[in-house]
PDB file of N, CA and C in Angstrom:
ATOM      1  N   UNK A   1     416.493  25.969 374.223  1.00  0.00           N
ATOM      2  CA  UNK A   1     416.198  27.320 374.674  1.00  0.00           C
ATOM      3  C   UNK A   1     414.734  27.622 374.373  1.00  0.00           C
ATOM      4  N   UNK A   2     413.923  28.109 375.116  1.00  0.00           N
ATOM      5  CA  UNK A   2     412.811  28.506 375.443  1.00  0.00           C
ATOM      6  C   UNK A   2     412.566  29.710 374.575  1.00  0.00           C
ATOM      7  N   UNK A   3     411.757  30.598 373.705  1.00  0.00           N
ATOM      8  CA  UNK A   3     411.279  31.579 372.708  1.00  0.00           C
ATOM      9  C   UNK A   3     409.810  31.595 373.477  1.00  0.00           C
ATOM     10  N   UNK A   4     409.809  32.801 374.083  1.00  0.00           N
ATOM     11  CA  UNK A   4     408.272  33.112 374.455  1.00  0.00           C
ATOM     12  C   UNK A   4     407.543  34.049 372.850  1.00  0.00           C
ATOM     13  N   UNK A   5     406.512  34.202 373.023  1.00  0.00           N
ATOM     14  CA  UNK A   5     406.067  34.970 371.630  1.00  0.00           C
ATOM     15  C   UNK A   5     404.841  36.087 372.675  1.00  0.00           C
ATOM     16  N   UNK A   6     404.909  37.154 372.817  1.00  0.00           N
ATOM     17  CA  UNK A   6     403.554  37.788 372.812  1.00  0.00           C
ATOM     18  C   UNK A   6     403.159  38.186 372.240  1.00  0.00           C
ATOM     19  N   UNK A   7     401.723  38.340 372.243  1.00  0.00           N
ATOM     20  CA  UNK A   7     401.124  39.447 371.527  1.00  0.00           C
ATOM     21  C   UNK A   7     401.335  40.420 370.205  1.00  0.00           C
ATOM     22  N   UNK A   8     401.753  41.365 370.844  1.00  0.00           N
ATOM     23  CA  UNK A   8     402.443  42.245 369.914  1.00  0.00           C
ATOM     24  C   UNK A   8     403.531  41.290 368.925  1.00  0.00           C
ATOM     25  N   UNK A   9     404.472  40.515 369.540  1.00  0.00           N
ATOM     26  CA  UNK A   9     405.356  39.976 368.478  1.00  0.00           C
ATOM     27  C   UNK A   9     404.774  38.893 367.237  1.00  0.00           C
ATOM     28  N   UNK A  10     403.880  38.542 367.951  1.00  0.00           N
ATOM     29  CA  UNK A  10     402.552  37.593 367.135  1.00  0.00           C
ATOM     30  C   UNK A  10     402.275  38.324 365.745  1.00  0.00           C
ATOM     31  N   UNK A  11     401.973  40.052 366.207  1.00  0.00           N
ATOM     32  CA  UNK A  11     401.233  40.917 365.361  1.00  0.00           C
ATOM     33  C   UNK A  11     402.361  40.882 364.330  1.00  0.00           C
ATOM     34  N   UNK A  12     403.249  41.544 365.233  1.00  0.00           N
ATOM     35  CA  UNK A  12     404.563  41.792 363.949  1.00  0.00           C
ATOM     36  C   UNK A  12     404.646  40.744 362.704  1.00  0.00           C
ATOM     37  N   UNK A  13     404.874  40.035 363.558  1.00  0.00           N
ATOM     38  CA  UNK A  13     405.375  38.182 362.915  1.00  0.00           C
ATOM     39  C   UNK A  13     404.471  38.156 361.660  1.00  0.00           C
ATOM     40  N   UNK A  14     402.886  38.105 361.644  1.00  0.00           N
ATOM     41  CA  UNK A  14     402.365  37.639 361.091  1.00  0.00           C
ATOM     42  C   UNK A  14     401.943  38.999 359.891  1.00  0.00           C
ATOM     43  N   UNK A  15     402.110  40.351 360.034  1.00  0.00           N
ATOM     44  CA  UNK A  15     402.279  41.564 359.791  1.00  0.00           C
ATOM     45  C   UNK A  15     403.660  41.010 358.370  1.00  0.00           C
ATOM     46  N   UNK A  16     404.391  41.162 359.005  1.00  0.00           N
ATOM     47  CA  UNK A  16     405.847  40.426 358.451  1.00  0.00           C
ATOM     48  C   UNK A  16     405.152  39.890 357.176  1.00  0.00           C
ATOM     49  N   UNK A  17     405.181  38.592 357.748  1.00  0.00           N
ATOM     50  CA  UNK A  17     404.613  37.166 356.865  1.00  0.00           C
ATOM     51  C   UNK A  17     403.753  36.966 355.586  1.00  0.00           C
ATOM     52  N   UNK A  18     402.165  38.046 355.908  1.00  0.00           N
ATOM     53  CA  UNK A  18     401.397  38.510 355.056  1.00  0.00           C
ATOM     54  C   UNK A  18     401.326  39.557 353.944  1.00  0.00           C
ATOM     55  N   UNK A  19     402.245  40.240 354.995  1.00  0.00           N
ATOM     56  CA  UNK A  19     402.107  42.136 354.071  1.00  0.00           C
ATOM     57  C   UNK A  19     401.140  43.286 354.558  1.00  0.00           C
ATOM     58  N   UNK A  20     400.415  42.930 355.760  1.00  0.00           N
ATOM     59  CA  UNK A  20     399.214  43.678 355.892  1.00  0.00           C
ATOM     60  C   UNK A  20     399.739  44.608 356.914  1.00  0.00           C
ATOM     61  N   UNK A  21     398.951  45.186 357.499  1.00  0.00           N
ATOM     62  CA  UNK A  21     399.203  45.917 358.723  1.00  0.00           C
ATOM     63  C   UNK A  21     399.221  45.788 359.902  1.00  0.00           C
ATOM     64  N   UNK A  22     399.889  45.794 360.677  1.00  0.00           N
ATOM     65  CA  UNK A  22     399.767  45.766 361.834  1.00  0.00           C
ATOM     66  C   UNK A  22     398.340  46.187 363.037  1.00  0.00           C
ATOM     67  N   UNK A  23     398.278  47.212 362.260  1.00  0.00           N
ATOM     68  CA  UNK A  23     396.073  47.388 362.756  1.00  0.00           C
ATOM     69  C   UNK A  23     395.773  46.888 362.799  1.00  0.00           C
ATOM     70  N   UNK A  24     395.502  46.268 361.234  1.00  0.00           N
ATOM     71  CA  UNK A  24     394.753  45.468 360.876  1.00  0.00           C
ATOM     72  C   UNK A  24     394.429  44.387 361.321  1.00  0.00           C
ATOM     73  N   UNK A  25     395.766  43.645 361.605  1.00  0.00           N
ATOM     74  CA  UNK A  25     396.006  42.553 362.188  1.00  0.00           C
ATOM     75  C   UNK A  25     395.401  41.981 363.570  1.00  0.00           C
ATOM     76  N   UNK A  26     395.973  43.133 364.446  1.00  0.00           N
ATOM     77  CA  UNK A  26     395.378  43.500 365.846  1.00  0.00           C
ATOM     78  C   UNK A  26     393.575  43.686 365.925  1.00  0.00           C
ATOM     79  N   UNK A  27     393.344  44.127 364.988  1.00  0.00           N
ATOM     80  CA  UNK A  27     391.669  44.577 364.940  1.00  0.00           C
ATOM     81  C   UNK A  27     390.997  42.899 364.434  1.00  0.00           C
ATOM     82  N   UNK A  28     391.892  41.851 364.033  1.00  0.00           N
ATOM     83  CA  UNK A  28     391.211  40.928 363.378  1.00  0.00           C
ATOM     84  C   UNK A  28     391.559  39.723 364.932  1.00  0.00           C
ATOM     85  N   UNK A  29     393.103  39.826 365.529  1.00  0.00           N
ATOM     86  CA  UNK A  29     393.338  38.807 366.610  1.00  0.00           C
ATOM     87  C   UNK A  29     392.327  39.044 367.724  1.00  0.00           C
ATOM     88  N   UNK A  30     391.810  40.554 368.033  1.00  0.00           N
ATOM     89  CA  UNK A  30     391.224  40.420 368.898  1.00  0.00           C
ATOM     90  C   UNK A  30     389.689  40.167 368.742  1.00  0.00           C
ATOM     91  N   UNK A  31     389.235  40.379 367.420  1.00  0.00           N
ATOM     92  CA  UNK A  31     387.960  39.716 366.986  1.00  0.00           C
ATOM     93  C   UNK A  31     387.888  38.285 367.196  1.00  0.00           C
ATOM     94  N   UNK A  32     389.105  37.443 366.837  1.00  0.00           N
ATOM     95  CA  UNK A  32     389.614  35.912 366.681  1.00  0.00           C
ATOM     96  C   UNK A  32     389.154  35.430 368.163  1.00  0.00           C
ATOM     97  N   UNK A  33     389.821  36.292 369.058  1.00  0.00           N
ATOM     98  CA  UNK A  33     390.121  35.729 370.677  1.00  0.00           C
ATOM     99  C   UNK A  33     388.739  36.184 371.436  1.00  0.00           C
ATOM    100  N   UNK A  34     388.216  36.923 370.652  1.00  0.00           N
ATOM    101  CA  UNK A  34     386.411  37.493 371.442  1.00  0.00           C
ATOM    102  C   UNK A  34     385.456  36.516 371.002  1.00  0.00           C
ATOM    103  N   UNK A  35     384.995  36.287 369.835  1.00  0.00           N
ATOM    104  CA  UNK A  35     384.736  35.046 369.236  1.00  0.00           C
ATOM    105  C   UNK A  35     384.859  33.833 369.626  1.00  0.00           C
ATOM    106  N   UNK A  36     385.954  33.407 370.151  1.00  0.00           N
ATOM    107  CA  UNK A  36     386.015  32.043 370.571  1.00  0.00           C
ATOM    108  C   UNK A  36     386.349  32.198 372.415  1.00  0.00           C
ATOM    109  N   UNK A  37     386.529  33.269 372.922  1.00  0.00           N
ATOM    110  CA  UNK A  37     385.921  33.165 374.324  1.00  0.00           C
ATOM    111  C   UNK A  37     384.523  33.375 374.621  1.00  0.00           C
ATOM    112  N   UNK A  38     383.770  34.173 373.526  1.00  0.00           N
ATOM    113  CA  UNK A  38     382.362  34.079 373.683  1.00  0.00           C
ATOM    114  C   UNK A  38     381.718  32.757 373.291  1.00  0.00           C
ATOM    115  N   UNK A  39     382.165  32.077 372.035  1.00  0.00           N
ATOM    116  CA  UNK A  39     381.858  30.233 371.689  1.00  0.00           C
ATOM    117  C   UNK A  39     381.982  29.552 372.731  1.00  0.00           C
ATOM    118  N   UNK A  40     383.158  29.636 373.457  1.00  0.00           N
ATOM    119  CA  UNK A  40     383.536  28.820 375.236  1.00  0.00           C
ATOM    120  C   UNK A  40     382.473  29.195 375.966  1.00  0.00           C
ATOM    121  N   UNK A  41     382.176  30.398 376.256  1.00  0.00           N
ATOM    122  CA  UNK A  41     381.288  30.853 377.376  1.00  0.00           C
ATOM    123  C   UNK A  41     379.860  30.495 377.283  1.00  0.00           C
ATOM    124  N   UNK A  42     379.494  30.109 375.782  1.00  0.00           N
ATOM    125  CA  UNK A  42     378.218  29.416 375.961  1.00  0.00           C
ATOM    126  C   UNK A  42     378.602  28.091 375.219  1.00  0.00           C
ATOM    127  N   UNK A  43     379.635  27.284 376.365  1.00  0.00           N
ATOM    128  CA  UNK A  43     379.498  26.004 376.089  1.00  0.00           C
ATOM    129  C   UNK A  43     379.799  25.405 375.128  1.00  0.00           C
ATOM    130  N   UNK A  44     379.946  26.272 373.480  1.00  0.00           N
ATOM    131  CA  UNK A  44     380.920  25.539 372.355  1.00  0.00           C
ATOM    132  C   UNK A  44     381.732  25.321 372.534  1.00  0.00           C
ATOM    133  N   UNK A  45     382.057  24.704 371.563  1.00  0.00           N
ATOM    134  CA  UNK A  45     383.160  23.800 370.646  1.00  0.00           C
ATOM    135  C   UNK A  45     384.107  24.694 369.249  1.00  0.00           C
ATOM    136  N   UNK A  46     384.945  25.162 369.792  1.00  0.00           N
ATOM    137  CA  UNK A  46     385.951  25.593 368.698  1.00  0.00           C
ATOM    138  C   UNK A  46     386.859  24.632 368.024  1.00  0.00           C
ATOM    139  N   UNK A  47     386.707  24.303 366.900  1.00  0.00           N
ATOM    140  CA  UNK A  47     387.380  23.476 366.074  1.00  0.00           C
ATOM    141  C   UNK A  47     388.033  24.529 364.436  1.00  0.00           C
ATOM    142  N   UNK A  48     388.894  23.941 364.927  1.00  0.00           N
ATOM    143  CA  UNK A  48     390.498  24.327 364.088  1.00  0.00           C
ATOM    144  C   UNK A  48     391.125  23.301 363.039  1.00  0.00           C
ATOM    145  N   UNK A  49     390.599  22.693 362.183  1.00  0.00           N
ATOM    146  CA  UNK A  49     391.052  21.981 361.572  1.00  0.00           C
ATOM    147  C   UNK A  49     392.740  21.867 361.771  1.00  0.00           C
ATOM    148  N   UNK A  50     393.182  20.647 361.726  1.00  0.00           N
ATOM    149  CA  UNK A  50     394.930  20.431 361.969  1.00  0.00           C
ATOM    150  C   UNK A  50     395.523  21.427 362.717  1.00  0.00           C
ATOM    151  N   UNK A  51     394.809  22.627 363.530  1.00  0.00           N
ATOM    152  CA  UNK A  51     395.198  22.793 364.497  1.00  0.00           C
ATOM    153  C   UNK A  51     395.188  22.600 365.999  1.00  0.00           C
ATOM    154  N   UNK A  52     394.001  22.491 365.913  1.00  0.00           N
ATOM    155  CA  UNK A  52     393.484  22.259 367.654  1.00  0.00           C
ATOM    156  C   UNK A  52     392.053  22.446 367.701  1.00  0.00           C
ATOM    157  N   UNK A  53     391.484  21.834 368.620  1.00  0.00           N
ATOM    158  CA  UNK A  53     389.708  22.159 369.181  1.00  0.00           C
ATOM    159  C   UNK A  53     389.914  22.562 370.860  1.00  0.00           C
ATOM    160  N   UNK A  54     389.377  23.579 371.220  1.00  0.00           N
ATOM    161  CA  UNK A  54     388.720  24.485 372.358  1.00  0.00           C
ATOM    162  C   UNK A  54     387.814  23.995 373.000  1.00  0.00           C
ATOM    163  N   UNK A  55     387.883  23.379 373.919  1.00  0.00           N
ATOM    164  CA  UNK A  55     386.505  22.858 374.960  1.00  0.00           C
ATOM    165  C   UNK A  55     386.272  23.392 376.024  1.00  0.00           C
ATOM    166  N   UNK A  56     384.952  23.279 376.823  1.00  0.00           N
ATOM    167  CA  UNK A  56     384.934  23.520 378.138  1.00  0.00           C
ATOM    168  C   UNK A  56     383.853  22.275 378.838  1.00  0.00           C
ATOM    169  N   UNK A  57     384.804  21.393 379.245  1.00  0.00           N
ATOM    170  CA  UNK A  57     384.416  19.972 380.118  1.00  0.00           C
ATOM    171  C   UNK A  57     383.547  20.523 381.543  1.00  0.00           C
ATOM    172  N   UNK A  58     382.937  19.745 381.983  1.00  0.00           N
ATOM    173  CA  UNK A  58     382.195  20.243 383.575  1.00  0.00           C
ATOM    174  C   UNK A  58     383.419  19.255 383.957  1.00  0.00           C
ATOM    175  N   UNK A  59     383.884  19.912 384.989  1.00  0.00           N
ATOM    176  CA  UNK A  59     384.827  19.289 386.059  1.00  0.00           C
ATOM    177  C   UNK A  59     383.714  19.175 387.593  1.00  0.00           C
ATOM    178  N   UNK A  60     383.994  17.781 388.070  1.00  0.00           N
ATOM    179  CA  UNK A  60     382.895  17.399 389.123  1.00  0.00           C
ATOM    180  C   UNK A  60     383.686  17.957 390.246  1.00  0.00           C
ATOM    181  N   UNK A  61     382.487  18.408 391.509  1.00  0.00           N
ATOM    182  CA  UNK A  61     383.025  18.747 392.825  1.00  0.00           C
ATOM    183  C   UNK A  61     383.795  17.710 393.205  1.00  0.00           C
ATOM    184  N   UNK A  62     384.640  17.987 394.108  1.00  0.00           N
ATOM    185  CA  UNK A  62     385.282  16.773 394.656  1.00  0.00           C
ATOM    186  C   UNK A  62     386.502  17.630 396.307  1.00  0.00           C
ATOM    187  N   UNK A  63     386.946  17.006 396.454  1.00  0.00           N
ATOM    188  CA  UNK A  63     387.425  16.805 398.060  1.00  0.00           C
ATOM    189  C   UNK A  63     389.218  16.635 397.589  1.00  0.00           C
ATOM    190  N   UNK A  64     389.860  17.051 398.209  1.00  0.00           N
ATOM    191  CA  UNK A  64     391.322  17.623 398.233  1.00  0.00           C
ATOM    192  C   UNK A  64     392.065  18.017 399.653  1.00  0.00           C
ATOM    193  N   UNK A  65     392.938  17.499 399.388  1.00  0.00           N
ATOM    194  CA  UNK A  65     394.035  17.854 400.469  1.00  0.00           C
ATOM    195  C   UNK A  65     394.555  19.079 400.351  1.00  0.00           C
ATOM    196  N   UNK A  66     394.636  20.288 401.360  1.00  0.00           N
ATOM    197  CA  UNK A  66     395.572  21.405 401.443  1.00  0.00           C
ATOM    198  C   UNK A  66     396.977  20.623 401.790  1.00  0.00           C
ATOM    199  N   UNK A  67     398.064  21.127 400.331  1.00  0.00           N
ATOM    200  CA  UNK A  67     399.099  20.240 401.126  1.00  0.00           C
ATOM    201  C   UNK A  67     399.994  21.048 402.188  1.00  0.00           C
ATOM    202  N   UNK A  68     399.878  22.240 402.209  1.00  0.00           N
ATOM    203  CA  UNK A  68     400.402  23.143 403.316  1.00  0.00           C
ATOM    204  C   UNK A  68     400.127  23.092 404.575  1.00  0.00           C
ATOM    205  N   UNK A  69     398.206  23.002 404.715  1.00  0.00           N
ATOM    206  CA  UNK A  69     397.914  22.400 406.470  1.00  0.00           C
ATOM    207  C   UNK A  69     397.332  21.090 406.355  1.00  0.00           C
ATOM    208  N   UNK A  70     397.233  20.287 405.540  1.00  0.00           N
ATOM    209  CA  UNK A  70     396.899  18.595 405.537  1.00  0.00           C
ATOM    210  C   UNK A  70     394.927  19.167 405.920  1.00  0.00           C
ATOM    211  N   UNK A  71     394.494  20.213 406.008  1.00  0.00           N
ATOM    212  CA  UNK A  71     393.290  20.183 406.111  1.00  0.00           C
ATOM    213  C   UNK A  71     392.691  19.352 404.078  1.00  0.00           C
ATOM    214  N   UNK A  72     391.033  18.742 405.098  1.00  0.00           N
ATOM    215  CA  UNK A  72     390.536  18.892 403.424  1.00  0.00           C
ATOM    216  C   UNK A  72     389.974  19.984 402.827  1.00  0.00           C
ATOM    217  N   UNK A  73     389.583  19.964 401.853  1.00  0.00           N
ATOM    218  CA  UNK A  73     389.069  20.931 401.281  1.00  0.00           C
ATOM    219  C   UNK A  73     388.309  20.803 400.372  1.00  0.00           C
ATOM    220  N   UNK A  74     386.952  21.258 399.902  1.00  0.00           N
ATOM    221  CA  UNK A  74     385.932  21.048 398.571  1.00  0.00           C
ATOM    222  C   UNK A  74     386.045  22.050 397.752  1.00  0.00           C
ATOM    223  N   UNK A  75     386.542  21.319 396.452  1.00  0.00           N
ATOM    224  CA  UNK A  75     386.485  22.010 395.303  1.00  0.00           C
ATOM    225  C   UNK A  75     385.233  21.960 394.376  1.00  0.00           C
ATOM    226  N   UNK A  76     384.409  23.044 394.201  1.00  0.00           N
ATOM    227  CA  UNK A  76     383.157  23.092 393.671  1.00  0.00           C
ATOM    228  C   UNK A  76     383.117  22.463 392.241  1.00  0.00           C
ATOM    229  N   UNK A  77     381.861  21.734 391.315  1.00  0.00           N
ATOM    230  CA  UNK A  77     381.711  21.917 390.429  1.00  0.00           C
ATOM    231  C   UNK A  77     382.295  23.133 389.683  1.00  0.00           C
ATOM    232  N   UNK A  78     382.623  23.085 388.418  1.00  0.00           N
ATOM    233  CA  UNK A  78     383.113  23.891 387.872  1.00  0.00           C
ATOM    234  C   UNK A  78     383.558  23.653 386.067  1.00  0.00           C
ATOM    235  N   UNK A  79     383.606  25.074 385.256  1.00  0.00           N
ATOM    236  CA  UNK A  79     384.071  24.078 383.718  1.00  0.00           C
ATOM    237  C   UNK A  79     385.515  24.618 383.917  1.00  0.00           C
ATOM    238  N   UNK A  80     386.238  23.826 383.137  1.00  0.00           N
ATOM    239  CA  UNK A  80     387.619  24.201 382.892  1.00  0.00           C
ATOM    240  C   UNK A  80     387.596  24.569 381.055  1.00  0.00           C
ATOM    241  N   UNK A  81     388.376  24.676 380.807  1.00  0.00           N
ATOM    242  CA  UNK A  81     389.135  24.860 379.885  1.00  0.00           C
ATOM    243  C   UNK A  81     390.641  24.030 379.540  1.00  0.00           C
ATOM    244  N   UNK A  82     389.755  23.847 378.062  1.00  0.00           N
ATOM    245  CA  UNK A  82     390.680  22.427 377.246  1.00  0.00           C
ATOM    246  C   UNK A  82     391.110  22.641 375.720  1.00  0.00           C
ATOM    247  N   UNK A  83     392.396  22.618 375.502  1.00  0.00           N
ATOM    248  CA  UNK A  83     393.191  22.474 374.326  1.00  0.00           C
ATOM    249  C   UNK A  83     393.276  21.406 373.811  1.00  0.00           C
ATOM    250  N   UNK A  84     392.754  20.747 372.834  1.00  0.00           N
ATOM    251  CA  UNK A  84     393.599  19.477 372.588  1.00  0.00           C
ATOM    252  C   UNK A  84     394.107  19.884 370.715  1.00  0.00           C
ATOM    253  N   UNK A  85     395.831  19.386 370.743  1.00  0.00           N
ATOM    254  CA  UNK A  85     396.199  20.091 369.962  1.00  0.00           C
ATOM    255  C   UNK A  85     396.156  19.029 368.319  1.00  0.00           C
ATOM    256  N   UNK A  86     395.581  19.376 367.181  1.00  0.00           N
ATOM    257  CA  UNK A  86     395.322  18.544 366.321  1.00  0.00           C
ATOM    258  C   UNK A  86     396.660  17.980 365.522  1.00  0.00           C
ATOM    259  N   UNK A  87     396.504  17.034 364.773  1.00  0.00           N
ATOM    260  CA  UNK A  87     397.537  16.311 364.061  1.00  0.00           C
ATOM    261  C   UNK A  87     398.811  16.967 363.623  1.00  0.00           C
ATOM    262  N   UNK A  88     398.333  18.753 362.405  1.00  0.00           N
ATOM    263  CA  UNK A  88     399.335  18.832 361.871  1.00  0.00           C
ATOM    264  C   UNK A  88     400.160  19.978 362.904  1.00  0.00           C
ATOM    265  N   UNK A  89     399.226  20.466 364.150  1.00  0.00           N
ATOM    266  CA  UNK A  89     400.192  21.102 365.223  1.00  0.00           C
ATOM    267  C   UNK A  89     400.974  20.066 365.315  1.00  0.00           C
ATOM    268  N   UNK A  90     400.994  19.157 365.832  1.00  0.00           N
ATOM    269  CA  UNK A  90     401.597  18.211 367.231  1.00  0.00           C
ATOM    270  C   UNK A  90     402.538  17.372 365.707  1.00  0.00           C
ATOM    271  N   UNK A  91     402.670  17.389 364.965  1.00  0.00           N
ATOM    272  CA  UNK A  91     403.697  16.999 363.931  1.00  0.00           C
ATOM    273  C   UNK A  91     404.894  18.139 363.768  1.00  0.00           C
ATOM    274  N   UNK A  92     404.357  19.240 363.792  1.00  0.00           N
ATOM    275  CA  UNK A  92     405.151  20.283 363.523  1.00  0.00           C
ATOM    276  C   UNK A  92     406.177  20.564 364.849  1.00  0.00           C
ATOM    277  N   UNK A  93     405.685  20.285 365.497  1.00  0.00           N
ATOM    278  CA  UNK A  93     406.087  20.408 367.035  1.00  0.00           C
ATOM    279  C   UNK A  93     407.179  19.434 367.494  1.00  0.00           C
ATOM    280  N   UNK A  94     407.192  18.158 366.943  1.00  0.00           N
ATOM    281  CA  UNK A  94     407.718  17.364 367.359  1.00  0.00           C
ATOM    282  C   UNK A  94     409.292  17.590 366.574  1.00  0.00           C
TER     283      UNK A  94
END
């Protein structure tokens, strides 16, 4: 069975867990998530010890099939966005 988590239940959870507040909490996740979309946006590297590192790779233009009308199509240069999840995630997980 599948457990989605949002946001807010994140807050609770970890609210719960610590003892702190729920404000508080919220005033610090969204510092967390501004921080490391602003690190992405100029091209860092977020590293998370045993949790995960944050990248943004250049993905090259390239040429594609529409598979709906078989036309091609060019997909521009572009960065993506990359998770790769570290040791003691992907242990815990398993």
């Amino acid at each position: 069975m599948e457990k989605e988590m949002n946001k807010g239940e994140l807050i609770d959870k970890v609210a719960q867990e610590c003892g702190l507040s729920k404000h508080a909490l919220h005033n610090v996740l969204d510092c967390l998530l501004d921080t490391i979309t602003a690190a992405l946006a100029s091209d860092g590297v977020v590293k998370l010890k045993g949790f995960g590192t944050f990248s943004t790779p250049e993905r090259a233009a390239r040429e594609t099939r529409n598979l709906h009308t078989g036309e091609m199509i060019r997909i521009p240069a572009h960065k993506a966005i990359r998770f790769k999840a570290g040791v003691k995630l992907t242990k815990a997980v398993q």
